[in-house]
Protein backbone atom coordinates (compact mmCIF):
# COMPACT_ATOMS: atom_id res chain seq x y z
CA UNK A 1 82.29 28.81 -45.23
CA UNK A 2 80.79 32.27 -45.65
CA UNK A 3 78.34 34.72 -44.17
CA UNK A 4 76.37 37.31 -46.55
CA UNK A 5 76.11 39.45 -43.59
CA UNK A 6 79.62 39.08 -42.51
CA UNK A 7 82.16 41.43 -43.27
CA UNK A 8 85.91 39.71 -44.81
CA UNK A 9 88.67 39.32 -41.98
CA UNK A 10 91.58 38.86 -42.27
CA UNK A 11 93.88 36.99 -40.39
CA UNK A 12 97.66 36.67 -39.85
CA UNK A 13 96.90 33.68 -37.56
CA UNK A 14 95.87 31.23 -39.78
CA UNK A 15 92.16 30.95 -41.46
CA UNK A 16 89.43 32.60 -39.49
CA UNK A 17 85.78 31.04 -39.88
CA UNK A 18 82.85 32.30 -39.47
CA UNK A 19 80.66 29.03 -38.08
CA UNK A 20 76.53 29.46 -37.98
CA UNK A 21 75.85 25.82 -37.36
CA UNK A 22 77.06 22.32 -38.17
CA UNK A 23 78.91 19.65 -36.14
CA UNK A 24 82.02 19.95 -34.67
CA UNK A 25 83.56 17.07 -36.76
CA UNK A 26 82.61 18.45 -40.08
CA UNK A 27 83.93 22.14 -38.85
CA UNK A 28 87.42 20.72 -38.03
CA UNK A 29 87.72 18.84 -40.60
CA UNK A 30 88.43 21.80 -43.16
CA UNK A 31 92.07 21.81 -41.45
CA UNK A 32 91.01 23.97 -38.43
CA UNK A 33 93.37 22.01 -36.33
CA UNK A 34 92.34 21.43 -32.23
CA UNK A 35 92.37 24.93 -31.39
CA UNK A 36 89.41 27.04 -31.54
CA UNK A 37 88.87 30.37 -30.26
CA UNK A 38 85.06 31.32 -29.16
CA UNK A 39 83.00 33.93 -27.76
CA UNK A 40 80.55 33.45 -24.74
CA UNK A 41 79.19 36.91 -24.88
CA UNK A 42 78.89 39.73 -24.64
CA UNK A 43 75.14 38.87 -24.41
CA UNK A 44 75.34 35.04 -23.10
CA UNK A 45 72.84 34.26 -20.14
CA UNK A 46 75.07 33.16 -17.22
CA UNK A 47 77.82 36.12 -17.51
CA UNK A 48 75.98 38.33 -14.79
CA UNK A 49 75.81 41.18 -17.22
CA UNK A 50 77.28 42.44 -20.65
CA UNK A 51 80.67 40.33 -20.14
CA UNK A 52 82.48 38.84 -23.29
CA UNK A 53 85.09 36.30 -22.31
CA UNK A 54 87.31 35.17 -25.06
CA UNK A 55 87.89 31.25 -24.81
CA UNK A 56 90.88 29.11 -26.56
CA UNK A 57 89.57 26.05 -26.06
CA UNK A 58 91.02 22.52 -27.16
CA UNK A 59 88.11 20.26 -27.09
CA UNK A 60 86.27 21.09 -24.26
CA UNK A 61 89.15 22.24 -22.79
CA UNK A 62 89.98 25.64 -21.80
CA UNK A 63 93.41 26.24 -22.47
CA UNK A 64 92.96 30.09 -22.11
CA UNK A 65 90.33 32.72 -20.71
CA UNK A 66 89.85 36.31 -21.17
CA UNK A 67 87.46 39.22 -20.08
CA UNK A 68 86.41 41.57 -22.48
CA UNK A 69 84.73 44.41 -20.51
CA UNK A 70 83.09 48.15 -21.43
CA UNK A 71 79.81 47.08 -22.91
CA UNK A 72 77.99 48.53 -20.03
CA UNK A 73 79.87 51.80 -19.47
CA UNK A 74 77.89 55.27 -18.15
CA UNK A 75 80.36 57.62 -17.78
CA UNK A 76 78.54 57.68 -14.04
CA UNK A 77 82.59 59.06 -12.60
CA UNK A 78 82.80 61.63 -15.31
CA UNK A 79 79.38 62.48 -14.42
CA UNK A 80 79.56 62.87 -11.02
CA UNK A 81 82.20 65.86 -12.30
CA UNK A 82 79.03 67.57 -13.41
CA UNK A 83 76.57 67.84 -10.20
CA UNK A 84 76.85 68.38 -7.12
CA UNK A 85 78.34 66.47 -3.70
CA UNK A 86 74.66 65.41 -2.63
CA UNK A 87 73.85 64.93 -6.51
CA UNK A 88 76.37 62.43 -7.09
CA UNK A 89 74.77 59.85 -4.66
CA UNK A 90 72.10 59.43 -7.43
CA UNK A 91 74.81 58.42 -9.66
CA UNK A 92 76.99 56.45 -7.89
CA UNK A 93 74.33 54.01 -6.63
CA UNK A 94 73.60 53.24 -9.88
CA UNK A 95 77.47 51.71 -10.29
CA UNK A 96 76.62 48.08 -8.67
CA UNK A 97 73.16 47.76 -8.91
CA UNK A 98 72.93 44.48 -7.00
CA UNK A 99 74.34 46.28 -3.70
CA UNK A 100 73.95 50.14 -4.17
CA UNK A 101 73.84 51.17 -0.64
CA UNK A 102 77.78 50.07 -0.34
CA UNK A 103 78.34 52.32 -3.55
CA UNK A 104 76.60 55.01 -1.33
CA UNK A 105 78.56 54.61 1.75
CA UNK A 106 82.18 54.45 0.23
CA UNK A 107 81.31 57.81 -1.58
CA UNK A 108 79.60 59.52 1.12
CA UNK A 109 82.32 58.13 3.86
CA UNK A 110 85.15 60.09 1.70
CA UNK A 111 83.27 63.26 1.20
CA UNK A 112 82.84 63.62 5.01
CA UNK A 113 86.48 62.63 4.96
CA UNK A 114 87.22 65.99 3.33
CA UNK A 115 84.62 67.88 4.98
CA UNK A 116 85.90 66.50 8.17
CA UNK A 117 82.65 65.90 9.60
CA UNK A 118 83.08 62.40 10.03
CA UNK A 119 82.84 62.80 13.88
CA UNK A 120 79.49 64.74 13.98
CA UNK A 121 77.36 62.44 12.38
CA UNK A 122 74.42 61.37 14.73
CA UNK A 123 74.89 57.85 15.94
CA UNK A 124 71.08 57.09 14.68
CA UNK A 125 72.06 57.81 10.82
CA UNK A 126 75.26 55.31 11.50
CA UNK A 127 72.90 52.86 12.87
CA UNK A 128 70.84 53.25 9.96
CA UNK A 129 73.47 52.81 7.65
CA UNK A 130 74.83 49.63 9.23
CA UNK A 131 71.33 48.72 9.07
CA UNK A 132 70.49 48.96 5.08
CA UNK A 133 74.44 48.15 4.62
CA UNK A 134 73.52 44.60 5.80
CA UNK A 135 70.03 43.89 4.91
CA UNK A 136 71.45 45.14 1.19
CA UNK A 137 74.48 42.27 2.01
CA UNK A 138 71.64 39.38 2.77
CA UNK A 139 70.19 40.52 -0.37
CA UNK A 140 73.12 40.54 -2.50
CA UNK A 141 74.11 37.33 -1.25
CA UNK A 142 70.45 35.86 -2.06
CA UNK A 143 70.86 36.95 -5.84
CA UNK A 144 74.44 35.23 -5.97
CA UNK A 145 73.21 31.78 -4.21
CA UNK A 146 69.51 32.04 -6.44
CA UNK A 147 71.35 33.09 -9.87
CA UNK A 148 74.69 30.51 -9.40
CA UNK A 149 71.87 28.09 -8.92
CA UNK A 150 69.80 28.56 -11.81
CA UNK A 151 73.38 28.64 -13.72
CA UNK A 152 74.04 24.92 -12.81
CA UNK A 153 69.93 23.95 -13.10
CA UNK A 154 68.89 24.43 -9.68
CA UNK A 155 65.73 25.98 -10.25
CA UNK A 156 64.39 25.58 -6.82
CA UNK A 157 67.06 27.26 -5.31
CA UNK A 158 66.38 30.07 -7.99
CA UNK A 159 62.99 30.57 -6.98
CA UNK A 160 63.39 30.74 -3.09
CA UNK A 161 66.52 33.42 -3.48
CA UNK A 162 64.31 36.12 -5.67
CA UNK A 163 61.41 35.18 -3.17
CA UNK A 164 63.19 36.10 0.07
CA UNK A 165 65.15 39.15 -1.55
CA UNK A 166 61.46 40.35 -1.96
CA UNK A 167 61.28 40.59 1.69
CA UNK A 168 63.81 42.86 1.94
CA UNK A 169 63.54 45.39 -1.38
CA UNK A 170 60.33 45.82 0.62
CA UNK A 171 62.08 47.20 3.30
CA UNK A 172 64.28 49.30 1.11
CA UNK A 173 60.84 50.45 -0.65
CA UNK A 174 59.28 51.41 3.18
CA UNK A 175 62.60 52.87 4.30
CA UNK A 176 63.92 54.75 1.33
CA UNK A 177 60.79 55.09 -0.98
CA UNK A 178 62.29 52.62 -3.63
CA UNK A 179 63.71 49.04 -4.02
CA UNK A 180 66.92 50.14 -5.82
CA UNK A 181 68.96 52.99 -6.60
CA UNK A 182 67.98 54.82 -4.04
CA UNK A 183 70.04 57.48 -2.87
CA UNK A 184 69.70 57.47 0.44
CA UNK A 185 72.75 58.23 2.53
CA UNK A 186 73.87 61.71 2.16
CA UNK A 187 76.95 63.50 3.17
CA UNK A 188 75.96 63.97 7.35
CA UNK A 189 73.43 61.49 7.19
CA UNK A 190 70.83 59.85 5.68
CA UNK A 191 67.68 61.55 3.94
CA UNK A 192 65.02 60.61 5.89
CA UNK A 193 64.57 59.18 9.14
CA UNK A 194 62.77 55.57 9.61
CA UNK A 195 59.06 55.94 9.25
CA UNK A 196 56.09 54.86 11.60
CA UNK A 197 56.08 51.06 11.99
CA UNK A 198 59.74 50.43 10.46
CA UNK A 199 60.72 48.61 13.77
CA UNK A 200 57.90 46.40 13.22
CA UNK A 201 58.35 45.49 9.75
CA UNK A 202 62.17 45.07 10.86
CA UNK A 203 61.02 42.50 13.76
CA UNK A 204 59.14 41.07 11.45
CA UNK A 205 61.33 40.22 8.34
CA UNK A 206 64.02 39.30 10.64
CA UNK A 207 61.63 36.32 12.38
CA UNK A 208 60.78 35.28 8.16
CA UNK A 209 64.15 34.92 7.50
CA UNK A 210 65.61 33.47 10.24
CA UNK A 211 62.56 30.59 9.49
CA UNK A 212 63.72 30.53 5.49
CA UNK A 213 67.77 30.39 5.79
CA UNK A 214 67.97 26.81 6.44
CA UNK A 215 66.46 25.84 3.27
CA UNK A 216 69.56 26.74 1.69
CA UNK A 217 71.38 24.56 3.19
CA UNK A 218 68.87 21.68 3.40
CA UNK A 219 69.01 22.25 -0.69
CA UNK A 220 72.85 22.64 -1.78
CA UNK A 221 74.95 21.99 1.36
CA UNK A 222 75.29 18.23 1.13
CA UNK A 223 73.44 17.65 -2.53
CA UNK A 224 75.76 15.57 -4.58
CA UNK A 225 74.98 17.19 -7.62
CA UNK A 226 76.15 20.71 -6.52
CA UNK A 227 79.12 19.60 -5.21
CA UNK A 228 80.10 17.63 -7.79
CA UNK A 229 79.46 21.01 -9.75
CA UNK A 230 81.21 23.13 -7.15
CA UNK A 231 84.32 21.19 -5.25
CA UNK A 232 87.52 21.91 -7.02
CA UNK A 233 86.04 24.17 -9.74
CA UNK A 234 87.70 27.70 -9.94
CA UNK A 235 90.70 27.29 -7.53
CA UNK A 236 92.13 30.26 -6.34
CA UNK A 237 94.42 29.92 -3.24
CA UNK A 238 95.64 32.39 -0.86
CA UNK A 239 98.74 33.39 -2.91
CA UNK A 240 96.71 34.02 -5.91
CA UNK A 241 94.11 36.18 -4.17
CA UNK A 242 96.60 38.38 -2.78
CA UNK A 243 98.72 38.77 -6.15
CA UNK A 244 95.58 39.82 -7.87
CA UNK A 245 94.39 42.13 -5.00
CA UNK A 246 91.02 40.28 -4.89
CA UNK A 247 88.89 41.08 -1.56
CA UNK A 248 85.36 39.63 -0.52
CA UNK A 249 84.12 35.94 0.09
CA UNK A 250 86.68 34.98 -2.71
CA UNK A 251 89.22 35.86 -0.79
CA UNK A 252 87.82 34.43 2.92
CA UNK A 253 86.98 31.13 1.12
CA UNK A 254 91.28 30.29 1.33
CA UNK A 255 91.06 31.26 5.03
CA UNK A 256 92.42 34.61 5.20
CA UNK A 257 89.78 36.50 7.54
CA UNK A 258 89.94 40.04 5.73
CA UNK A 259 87.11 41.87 6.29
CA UNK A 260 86.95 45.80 6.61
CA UNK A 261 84.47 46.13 9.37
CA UNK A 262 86.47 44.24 11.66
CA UNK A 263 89.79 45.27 10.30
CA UNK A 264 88.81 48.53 9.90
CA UNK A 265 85.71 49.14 11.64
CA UNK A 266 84.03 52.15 10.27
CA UNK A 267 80.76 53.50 11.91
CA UNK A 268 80.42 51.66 14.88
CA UNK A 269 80.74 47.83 13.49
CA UNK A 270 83.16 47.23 16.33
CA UNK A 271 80.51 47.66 18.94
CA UNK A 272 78.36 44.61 16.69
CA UNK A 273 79.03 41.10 17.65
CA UNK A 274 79.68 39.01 14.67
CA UNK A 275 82.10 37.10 13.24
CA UNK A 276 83.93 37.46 10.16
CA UNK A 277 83.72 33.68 8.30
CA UNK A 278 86.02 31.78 6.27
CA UNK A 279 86.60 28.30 4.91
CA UNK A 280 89.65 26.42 3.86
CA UNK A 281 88.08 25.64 0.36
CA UNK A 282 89.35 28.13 -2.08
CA UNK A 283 86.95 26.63 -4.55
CA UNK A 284 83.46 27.69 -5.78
CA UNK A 285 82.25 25.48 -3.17
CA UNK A 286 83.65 27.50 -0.61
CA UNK A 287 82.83 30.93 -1.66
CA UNK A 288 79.07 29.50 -2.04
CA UNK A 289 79.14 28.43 1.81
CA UNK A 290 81.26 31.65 2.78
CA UNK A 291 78.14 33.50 1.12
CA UNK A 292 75.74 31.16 3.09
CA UNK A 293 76.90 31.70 6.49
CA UNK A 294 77.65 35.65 6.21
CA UNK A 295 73.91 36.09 5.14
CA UNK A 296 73.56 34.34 8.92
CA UNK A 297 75.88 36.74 10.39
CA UNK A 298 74.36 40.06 8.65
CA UNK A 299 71.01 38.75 9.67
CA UNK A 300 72.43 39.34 13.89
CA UNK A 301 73.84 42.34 12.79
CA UNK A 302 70.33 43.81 11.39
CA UNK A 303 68.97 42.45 14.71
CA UNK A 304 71.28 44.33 16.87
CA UNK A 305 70.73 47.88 14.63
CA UNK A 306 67.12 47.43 14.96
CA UNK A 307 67.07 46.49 18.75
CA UNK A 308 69.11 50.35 18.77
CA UNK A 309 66.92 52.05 16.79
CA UNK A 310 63.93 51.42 19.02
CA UNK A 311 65.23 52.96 21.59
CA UNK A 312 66.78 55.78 19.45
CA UNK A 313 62.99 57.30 18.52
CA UNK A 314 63.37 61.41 18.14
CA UNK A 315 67.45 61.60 17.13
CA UNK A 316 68.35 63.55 14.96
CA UNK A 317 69.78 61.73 11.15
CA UNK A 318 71.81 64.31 9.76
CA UNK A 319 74.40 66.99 10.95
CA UNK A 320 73.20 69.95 12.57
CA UNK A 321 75.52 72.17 10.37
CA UNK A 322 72.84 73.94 7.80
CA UNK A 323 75.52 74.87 5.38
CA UNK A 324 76.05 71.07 4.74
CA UNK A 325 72.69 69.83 6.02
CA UNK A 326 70.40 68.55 3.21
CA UNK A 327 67.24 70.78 4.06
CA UNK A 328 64.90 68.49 3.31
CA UNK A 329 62.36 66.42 5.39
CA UNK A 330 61.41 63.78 3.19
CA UNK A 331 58.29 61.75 3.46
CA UNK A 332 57.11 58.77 1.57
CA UNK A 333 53.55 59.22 0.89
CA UNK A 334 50.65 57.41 -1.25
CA UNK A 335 52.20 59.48 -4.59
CA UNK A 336 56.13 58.44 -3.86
CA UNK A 337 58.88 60.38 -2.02
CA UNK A 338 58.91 64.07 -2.05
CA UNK A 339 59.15 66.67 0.82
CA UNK A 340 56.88 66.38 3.70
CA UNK A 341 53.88 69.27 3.61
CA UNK A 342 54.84 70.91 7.51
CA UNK A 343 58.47 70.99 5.89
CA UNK A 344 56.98 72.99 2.94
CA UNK A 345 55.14 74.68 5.02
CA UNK A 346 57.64 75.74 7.63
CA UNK A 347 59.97 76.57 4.63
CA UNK A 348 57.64 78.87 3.29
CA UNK A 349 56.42 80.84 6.15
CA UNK A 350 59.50 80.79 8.44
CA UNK A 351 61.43 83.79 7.14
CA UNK A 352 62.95 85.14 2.61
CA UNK A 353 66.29 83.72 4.32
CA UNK A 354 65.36 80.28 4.40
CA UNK A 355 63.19 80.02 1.50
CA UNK A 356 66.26 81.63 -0.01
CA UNK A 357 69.13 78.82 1.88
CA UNK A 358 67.00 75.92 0.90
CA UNK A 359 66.56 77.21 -2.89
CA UNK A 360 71.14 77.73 -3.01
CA UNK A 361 71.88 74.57 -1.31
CA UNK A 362 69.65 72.60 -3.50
CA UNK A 363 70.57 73.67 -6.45
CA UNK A 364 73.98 75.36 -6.10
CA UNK A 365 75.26 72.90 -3.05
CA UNK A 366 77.91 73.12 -0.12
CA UNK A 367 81.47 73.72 -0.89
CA UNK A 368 83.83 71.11 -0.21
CA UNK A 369 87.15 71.98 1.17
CA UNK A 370 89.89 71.59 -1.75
CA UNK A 371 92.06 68.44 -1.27
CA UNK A 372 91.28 64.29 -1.42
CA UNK A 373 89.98 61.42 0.61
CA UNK A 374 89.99 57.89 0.12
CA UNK A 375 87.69 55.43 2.09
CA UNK A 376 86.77 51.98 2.39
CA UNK A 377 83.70 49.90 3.11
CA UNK A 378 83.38 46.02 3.19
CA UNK A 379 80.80 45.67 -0.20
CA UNK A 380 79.13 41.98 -0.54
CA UNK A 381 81.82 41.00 -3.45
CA UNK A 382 84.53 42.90 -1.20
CA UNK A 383 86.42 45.98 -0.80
CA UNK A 384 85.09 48.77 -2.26
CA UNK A 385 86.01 51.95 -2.02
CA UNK A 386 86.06 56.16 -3.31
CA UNK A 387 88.75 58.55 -3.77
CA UNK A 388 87.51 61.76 -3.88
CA UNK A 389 89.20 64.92 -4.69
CA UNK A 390 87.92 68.71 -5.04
CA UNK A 391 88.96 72.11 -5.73
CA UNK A 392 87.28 73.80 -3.79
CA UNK A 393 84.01 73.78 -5.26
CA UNK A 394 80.14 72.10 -5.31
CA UNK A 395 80.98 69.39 -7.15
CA UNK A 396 83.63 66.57 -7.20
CA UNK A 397 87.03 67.33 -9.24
CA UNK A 398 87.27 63.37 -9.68
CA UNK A 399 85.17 60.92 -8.04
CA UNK A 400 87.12 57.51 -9.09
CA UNK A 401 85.64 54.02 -6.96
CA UNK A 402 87.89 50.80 -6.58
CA UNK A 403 85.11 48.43 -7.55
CA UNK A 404 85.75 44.75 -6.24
CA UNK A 405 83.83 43.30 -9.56
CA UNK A 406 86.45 44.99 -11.45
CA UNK A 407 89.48 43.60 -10.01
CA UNK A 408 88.08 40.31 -8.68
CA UNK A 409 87.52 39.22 -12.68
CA UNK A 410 91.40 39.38 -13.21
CA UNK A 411 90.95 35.77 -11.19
CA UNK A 412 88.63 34.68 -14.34
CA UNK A 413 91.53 33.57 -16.59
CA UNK A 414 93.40 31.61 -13.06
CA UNK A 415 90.05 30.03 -12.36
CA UNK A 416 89.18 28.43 -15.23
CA UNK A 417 92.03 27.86 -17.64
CA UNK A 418 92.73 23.70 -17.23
CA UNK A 419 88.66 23.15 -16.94
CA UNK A 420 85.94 22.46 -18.66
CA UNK A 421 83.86 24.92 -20.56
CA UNK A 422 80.73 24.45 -18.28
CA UNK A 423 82.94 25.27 -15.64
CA UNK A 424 83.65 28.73 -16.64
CA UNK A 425 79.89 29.49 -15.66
CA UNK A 426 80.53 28.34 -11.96
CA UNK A 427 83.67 30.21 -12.03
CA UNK A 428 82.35 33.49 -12.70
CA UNK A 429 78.92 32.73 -10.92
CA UNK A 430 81.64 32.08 -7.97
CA UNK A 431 83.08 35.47 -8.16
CA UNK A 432 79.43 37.20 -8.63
CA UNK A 433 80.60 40.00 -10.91
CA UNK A 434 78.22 42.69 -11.35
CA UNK A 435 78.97 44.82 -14.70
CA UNK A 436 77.54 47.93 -13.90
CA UNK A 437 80.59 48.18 -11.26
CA UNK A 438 82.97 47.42 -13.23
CA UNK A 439 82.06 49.68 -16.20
CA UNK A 440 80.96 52.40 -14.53
């Protein structure tokens, strides 16, 4: 069998073919034999981005599975080598795309690492940051339950994940001026404070969701179809998490209740009561209810932070040091985010010094002490975290991010070598890779 638009290969592996159609039957029976290696990808629907995975398969059998990754690289650490500290939060948030505030905070945590500021930044800007950190969690969480469902057919469950993540990309959007991407947390703080009627829209979206949660679990919990789909597909046990390093609900699911914002608290999570949840199901089941229930225990966390900032109205949301200080007031007006007009204003007619500050730090940047940090934040898919190093300079000597997408995949081949080919989708809708992390 030929293609015309197929180069020749060859093979010291026995006779490659190039297949465009038939049956099965009439494939193998040009002396093929039972194994068959296949391609789902790069491009194929359910791999949560540009993923190739590389099946042997024997029947429908997987006898062996794996990932093929780099089709979605940006260069976004070499990058980062090439702008400044505050520039590199527009980069970095692009990495995951699903959760980018938790690329934010593990690169702005280790920069104030070196700066050694980590101590002056105003409790409101933490609060903040816990804030967005878990509302961005919920809605991580929402895309993994709605996009594992439409995986298996589960359309309704689909529909009512994208719907509620709405609710809150329109607090991002009222908050931080967009839905995604958004650089928002800046070394010292954040870049703008909450605008007029925040708390209210908070109150709000907390009372919708609270009403919409249960239909989650009214829909998958106890459906006989989804578990037949889920229970026992992709085991992973406790021993194999730890062997491959993998973090997040993947790793809760067998038990183990590691989670860095209770092992690790990091601005203020230890004065937030929640609790950390696992199961005893190390199967795709388990992660899916591990998912379920967290969104439940974000959703009191976001209560708490909001019940804080109400009474927090006037603090200040970034460090009072003006050689690190961002010097902008942003403002998020009817024609997008830019600089507020009295901050223009006061710019311009305060004093040549600090027309002539704001124009260096904004285009030149602070200088970083030389030397390296490395922090950790709990992400939605698990730890992620930023090593950071300078020279001495405005911008980052090597910015390099432990990205839990990246290393939770090395479970792929464990998960679903000895099942079925449809079950490689719930495997890897288990894990709820995002590519743009692990490219980067």
């Amino acid at each position: 069998m030929t293609d015309p638009y197929a180069s020749s290969t060859e093979s010291t592996d026995g006779q490659v073919y190039t297949v465009t159609g038939q049956d099965w039957d009439s494939i193998g029976a040009g002396g093929m034999g039972d194994r068959i290696v296949i391609n789902m990808g790069p491009q194929h629907p359910s791999t949560h981005g540009v993923l190739r995975l590389v099946l042997e398969i024997d029947g429908e059998m997987v006898t062996e599975a794996r990932c093929g990754i780099g089709y979605l690289h940006t260069g976004i650490e070499k990058n980062m080598e090439f702008r400044t500290w505050t520039q590199g939060v527009t980069f970095c948030t692009r990495m995951d795309y699903v959760a980018p505030f938790s690329n934010e905070a593990a690169y702005v945590m280790a920069v104030e690492r070196l700066l050694g500021i980590e101590e002056d930044i105003p409790e409101k800007a933490q609060t903040i940051r816990v804030l967005m950190l878990e509302l961005n969690r919920i809605s991580s969480h929402l895309v993994a339950v709605a996009s594992g469902g439409m995986e298996l057919g589960a359309l309704t469950v689909m529909t009512c994940g994208f719907r509620d993540r709405e609710i809150i990309l329109d607090l991002f959007e009222a908050i931080s001026g967009l839905r995604m991407n958004h650089a928002y947390f800046r070394p010292g703080g954040v870049a703008q404070d909450l605008p007029a009627g925040a708390i209210t829209q908070l109150r709000e979206a907390i009372a919708l969701l609270r009403k919409r949660f249960p239909e989650y679990a009214a829909l998958c919990n106890a459906n006989p179809i989804f578990m037949g789909r889920l229970k026992g597909v992709g085991h992973l046990d406790l021993a194999g998490c730890l062997a491959l390093g993998l973090t997040g609900p993947p790793l809760r699911a067998t038990g183990y209740d590691w989670d860095l914002r209770k092992k690790e608290p990091y601005w203020g999570y230890e004065t937030y009561d929640f609790d950390v949840i696992t199961r005893d199901e190390p199967d795709a089941y388990g992660r899916f209810r591990v998912r379920l229930d967290e969104m439940w225990e974000s959703l009191k966390i976001v209560e708490q932070a909001t019940e804080r900032l109400a009474g927090m109205e006037g603090q200040p949301v970034m460090v009072a040091d003006k050689k690190i200080a961002w010097p902008a007031q942003l403002s998020v007006g009817a024609d997008g985010q830019g600089n507020s007009a009295e901050h223009i204003q006061k710019i311009m007619g305060e004093s040549m010094e600090a027309l002539i500050h704001h124009f260096k730090i904004v285009t030149e940047g602070f200088r970083v002490p030389a030397g390296q940090a490395y922090a950790s934040i709990e992400s939605p898919r698990g730890e992620i975290s930023c090593h950071a190093v300078s020279d001495g300079g405005t911008r980052p000597y090597r910015a390099h991010f432990r990205d839990p997408s990246f290393v939770n995949l090395q479970g792929v081949s464990v998960m679903a070598e000895g099942g079925f080919i449809a079950d490689v989708i719930v495997a890897i809708a288990s894990i709820d890779p995002v590519l743009g992390g692990v490219d980067r």
